[in-house]
PDB file of N, CA and C in Angstrom:
ATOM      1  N   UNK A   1     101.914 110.632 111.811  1.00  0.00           N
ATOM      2  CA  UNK A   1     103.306 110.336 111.970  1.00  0.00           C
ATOM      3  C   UNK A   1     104.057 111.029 110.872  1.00  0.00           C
ATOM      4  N   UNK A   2     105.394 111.755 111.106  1.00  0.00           N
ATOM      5  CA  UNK A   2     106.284 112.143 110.270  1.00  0.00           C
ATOM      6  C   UNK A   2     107.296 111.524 109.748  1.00  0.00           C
ATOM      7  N   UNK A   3     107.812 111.275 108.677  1.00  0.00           N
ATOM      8  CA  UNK A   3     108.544 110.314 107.933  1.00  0.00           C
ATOM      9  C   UNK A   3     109.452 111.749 107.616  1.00  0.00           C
ATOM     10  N   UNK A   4     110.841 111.259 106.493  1.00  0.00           N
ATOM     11  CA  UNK A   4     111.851 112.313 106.264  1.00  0.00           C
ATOM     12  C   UNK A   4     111.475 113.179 104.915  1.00  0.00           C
ATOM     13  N   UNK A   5     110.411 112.564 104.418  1.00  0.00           N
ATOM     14  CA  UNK A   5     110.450 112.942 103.172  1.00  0.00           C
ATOM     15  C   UNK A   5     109.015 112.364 102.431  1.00  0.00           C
ATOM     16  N   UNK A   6     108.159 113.068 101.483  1.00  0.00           N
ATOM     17  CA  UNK A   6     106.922 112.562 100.042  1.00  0.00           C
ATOM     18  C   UNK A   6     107.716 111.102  99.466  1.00  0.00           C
ATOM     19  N   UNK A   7     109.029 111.028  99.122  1.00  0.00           N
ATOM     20  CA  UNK A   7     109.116 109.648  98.606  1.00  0.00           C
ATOM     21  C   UNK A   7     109.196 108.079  99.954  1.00  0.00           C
ATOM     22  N   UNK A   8     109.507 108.572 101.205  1.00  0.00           N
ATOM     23  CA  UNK A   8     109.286 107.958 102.306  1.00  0.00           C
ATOM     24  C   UNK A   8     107.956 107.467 102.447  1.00  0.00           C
ATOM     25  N   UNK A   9     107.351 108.437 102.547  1.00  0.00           N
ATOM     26  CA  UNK A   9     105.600 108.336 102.630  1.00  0.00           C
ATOM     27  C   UNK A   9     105.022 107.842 101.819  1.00  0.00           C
ATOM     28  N   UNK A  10     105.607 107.646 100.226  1.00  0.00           N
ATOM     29  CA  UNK A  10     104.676 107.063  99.790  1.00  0.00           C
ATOM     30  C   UNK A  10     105.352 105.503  99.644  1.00  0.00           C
ATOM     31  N   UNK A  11     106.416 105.191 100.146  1.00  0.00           N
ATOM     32  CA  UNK A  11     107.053 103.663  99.867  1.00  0.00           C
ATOM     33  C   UNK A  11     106.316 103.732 101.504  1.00  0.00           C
ATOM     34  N   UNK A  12     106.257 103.814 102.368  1.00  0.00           N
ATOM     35  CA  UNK A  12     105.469 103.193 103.388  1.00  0.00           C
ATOM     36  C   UNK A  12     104.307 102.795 103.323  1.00  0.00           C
ATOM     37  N   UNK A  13     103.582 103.919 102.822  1.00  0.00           N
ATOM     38  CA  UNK A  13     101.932 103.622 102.858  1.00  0.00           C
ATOM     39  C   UNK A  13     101.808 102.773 101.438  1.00  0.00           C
ATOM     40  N   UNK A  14     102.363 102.568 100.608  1.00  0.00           N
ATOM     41  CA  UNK A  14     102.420 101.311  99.585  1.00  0.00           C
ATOM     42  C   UNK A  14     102.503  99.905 100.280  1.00  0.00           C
ATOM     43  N   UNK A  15     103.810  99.797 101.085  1.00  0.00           N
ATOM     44  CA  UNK A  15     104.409  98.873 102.089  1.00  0.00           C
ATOM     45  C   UNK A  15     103.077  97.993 102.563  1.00  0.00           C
ATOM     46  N   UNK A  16     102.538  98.999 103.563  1.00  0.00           N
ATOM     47  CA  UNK A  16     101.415  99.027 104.196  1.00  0.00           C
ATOM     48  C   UNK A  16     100.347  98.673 103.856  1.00  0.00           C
ATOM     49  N   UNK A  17      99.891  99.742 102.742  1.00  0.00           N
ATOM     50  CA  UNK A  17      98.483  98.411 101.910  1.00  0.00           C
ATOM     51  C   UNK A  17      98.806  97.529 101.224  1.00  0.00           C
ATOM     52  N   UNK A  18     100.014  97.111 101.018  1.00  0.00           N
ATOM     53  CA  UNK A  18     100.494  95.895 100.176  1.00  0.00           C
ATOM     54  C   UNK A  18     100.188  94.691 101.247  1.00  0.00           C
ATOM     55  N   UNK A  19     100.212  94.903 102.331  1.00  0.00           N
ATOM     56  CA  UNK A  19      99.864  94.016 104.292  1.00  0.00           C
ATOM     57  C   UNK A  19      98.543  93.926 104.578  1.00  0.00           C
ATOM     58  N   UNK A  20      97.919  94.860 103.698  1.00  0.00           N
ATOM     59  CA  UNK A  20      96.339  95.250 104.151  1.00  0.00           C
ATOM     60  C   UNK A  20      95.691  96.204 105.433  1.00  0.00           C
ATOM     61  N   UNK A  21      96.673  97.132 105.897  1.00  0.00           N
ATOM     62  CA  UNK A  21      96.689  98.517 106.067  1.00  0.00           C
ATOM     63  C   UNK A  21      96.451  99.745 105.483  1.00  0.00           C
ATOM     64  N   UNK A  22      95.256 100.644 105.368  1.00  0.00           N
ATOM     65  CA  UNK A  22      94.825 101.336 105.014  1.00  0.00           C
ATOM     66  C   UNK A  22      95.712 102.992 105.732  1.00  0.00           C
ATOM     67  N   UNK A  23      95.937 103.697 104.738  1.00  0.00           N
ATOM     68  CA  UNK A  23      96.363 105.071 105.199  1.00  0.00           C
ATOM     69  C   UNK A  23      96.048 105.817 104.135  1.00  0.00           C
ATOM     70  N   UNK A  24      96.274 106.833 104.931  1.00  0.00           N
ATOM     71  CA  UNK A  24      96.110 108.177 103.711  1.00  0.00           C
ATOM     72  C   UNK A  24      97.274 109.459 104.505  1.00  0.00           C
ATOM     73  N   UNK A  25      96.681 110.534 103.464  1.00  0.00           N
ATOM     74  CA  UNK A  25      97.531 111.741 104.227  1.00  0.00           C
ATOM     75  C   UNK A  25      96.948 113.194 103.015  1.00  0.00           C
ATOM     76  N   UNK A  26      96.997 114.039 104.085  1.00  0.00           N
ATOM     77  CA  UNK A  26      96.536 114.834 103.771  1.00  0.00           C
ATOM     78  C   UNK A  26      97.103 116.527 103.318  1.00  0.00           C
ATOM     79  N   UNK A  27      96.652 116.904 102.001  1.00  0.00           N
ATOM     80  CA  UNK A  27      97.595 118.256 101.725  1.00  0.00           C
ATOM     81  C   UNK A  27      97.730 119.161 102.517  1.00  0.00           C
ATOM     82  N   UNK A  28      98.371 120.236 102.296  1.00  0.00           N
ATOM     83  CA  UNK A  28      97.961 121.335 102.694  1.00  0.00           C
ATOM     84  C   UNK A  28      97.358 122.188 102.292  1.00  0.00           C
ATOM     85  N   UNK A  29      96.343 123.054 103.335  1.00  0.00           N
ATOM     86  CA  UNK A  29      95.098 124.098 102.413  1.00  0.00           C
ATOM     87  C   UNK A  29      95.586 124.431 101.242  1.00  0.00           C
ATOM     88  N   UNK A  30      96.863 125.562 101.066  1.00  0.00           N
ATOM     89  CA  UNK A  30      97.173 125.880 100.280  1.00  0.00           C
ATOM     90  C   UNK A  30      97.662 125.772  99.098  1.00  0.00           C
ATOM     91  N   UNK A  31      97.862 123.891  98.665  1.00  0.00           N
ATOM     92  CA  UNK A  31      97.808 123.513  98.101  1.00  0.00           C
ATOM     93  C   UNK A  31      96.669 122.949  96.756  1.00  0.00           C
ATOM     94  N   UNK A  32      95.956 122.859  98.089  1.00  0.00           N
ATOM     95  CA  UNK A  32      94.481 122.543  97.386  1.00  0.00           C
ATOM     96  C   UNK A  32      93.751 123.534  95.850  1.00  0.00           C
ATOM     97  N   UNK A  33      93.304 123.230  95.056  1.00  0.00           N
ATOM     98  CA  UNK A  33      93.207 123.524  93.825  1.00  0.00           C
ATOM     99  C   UNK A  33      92.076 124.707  94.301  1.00  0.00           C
ATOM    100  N   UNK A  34      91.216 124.779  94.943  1.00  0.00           N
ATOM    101  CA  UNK A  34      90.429 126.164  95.340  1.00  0.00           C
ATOM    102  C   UNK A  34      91.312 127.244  95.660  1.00  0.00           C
ATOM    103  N   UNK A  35      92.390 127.131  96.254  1.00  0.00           N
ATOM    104  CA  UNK A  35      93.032 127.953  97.057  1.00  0.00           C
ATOM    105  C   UNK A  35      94.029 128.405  95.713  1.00  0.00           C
ATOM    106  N   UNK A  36      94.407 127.300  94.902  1.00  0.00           N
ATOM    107  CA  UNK A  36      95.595 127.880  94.159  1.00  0.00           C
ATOM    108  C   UNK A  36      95.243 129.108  93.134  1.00  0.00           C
ATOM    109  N   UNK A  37      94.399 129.295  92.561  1.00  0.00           N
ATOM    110  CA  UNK A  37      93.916 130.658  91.984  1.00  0.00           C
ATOM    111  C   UNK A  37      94.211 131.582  92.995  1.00  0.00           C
ATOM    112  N   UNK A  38      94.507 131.584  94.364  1.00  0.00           N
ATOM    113  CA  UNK A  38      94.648 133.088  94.814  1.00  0.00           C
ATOM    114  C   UNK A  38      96.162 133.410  94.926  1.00  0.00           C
ATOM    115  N   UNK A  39      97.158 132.015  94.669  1.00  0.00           N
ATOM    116  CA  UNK A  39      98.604 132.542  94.566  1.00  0.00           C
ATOM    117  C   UNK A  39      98.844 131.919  96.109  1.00  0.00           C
ATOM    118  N   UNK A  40      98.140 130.542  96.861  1.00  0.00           N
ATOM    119  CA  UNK A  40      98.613 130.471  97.957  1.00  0.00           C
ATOM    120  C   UNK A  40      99.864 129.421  98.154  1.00  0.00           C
ATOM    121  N   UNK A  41     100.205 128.785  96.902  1.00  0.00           N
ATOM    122  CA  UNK A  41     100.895 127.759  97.190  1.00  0.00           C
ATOM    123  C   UNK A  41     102.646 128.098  97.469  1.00  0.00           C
ATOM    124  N   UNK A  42     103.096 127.777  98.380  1.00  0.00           N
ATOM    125  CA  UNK A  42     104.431 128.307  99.169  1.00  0.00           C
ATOM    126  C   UNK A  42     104.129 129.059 100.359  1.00  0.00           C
ATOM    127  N   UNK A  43     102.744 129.850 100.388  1.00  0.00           N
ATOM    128  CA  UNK A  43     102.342 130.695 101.402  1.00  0.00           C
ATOM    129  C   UNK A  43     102.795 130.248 102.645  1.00  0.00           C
ATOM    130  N   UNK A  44     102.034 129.205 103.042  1.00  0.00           N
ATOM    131  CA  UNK A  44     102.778 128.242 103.991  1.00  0.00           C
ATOM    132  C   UNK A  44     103.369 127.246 103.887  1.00  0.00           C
ATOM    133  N   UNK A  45     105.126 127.705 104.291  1.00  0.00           N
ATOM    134  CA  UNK A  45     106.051 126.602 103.856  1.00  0.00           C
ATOM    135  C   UNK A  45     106.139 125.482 105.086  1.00  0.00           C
ATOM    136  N   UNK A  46     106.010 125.477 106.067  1.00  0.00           N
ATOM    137  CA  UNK A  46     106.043 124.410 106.800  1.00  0.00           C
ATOM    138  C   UNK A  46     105.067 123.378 107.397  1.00  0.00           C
ATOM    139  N   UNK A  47     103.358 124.296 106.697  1.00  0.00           N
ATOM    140  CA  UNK A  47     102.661 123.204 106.534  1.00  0.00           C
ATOM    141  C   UNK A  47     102.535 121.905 105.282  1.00  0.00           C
ATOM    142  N   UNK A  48     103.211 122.838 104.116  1.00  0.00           N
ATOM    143  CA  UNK A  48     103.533 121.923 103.148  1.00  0.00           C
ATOM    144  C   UNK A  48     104.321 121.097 103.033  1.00  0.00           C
ATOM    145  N   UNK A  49     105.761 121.417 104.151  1.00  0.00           N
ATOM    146  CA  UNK A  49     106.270 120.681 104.525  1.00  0.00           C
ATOM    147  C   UNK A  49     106.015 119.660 104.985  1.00  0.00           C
ATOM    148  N   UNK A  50     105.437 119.722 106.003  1.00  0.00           N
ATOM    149  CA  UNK A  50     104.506 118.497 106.929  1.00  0.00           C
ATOM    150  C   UNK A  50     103.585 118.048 106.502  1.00  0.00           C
ATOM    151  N   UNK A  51     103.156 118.284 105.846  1.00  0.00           N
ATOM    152  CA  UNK A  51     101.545 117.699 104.530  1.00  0.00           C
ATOM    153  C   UNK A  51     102.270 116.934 103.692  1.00  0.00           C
ATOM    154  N   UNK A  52     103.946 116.922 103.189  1.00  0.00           N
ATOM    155  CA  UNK A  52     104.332 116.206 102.536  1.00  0.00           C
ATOM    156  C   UNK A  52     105.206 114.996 103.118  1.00  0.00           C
ATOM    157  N   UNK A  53     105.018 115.233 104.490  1.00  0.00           N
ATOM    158  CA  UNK A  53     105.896 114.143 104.915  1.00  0.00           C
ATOM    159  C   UNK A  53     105.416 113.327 105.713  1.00  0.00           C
ATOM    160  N   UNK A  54     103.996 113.638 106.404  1.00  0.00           N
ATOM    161  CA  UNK A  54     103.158 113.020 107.267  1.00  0.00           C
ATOM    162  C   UNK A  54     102.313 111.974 106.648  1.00  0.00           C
ATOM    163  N   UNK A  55     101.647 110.714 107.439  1.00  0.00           N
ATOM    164  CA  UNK A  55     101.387 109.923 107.073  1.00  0.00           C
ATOM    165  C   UNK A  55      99.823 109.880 108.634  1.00  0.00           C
ATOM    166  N   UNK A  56      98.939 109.767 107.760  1.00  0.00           N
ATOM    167  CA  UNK A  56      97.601 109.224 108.954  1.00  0.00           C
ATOM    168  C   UNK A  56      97.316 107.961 108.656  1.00  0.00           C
ATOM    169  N   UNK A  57      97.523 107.280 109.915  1.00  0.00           N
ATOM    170  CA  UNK A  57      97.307 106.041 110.321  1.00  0.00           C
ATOM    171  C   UNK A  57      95.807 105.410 110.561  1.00  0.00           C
ATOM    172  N   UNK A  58      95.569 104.086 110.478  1.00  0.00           N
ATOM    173  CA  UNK A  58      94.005 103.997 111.105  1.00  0.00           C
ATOM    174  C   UNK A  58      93.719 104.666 112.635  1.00  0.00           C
ATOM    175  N   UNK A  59      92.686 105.551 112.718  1.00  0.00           N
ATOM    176  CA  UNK A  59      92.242 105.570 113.892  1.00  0.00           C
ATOM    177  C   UNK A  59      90.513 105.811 113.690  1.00  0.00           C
ATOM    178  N   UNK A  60      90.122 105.062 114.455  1.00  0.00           N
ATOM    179  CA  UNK A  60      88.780 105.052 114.810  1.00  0.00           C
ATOM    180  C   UNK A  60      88.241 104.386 116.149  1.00  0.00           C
ATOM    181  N   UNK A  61      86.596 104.726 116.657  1.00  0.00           N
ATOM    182  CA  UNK A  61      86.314 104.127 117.671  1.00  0.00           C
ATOM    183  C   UNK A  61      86.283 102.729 118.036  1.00  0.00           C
ATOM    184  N   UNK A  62      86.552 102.204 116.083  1.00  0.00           N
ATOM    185  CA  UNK A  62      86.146 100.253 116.589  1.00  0.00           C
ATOM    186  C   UNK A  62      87.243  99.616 116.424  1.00  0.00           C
ATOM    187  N   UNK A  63      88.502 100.321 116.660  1.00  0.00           N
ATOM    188  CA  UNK A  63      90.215 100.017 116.374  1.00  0.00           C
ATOM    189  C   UNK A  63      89.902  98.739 117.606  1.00  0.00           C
ATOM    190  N   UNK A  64      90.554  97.851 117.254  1.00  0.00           N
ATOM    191  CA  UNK A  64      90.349  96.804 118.211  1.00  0.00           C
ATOM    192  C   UNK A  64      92.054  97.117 118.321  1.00  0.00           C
ATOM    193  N   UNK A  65      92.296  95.904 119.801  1.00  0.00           N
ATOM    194  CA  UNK A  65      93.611  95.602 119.826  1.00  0.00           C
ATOM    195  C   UNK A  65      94.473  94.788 118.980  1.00  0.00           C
ATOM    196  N   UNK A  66      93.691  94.065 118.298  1.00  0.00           N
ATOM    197  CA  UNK A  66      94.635  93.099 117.291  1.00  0.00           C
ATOM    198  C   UNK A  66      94.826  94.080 115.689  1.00  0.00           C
ATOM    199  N   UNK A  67      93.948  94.738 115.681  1.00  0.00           N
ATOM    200  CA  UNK A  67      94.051  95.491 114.468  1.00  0.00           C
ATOM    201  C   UNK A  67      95.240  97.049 114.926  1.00  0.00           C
ATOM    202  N   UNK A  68      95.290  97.075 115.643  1.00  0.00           N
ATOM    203  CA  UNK A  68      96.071  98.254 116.380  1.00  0.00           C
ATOM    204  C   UNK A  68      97.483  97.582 116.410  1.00  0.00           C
ATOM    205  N   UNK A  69      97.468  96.080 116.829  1.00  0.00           N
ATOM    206  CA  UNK A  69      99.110  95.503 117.139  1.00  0.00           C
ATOM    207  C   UNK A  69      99.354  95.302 115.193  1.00  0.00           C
ATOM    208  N   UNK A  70      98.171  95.287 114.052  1.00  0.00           N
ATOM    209  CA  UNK A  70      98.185  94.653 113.512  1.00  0.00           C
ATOM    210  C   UNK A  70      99.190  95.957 112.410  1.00  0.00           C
ATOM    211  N   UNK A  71      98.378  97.166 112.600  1.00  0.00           N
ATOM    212  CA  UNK A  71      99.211  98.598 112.110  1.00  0.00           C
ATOM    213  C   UNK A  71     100.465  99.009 112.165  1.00  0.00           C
ATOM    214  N   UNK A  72     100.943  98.486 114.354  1.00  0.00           N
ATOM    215  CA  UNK A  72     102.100  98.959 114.864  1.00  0.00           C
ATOM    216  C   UNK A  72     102.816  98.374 114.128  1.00  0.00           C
ATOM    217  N   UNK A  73     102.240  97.183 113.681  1.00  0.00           N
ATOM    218  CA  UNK A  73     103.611  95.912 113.353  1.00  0.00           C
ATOM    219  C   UNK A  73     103.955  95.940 111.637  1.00  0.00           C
ATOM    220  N   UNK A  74     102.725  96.187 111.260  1.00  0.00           N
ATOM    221  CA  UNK A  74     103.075  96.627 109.367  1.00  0.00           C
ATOM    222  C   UNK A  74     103.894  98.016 109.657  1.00  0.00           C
ATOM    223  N   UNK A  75     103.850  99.177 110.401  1.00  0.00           N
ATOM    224  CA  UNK A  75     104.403 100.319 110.211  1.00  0.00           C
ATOM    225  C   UNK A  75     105.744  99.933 110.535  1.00  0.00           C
ATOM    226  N   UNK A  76     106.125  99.262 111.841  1.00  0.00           N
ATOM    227  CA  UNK A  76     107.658  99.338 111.861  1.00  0.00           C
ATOM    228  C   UNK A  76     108.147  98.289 110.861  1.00  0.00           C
ATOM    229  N   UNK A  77     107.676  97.265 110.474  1.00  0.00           N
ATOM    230  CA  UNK A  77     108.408  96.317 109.208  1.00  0.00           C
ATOM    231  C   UNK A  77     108.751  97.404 108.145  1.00  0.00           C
ATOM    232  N   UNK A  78     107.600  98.615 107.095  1.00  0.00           N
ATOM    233  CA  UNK A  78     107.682  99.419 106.387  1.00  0.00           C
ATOM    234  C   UNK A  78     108.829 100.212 106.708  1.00  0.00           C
ATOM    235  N   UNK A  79     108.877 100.462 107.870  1.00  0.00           N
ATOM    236  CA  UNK A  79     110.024 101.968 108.170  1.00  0.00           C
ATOM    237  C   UNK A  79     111.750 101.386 107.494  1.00  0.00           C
ATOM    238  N   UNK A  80     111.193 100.230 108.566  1.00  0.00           N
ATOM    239  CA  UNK A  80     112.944  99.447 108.481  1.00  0.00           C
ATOM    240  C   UNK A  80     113.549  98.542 107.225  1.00  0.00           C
ATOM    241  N   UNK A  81     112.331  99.121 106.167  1.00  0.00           N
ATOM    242  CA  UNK A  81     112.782  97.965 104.923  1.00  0.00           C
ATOM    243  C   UNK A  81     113.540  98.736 104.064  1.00  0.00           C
TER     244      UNK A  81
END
C-alpha cells in the first residue's frame, strides 16, 4: 500500500504495531549499501520514491479471516488518526 509520504509510513506502521500488527517495507535496490559504492542512489527516482512511501502488510498462506479483518481494521483506524 502507498501512503503520501516516509513520515506517513512510519506514524502508521508505529500505529499498527502499537495494535499488534506487524509490517515492514522495503528499500530500494539502489539504496541499499552494496549498491551505494557504485554511485546508484537517485539512479532510480521513482522507485525510491515508492520504497519510501509504501508500506507491506501481513500476507501469508495462514492469514486467517479474523486476522485479515484484524489488519483491515488497525490500517484504516492508523490512516484516519
Amino acid at each position: 500500500m502507498l501512503v503520501a509520504d516516509g513520515e506517513t509510513r512510519d506514524s502508521v506502521r508505529a500505529k499498527m504495531h502499537d495494535n499488534g500488527v506487524q509490517t515492514t517495507f522495503y528499500p530500494a535496490l539502489t539504496l541499499l549499501s552494496a549498491y551505494l559504492p557504485e554511485g546508484t542512489a537517485g539512479a532510480r527516482p521513482l522507485a525510491e520514491e515508492f520504497s519510501a512511501r509504501h508500506i507491506a502488510l501481513p500476507f501469508f498462506p495462514a492469514l486467517d479471516e479474523d486476522r485479515i479483518e484484524l489488519v483491515v481494521s488497525e490500517l484504516r483506524s492508523a490512516l484516519l488518526q
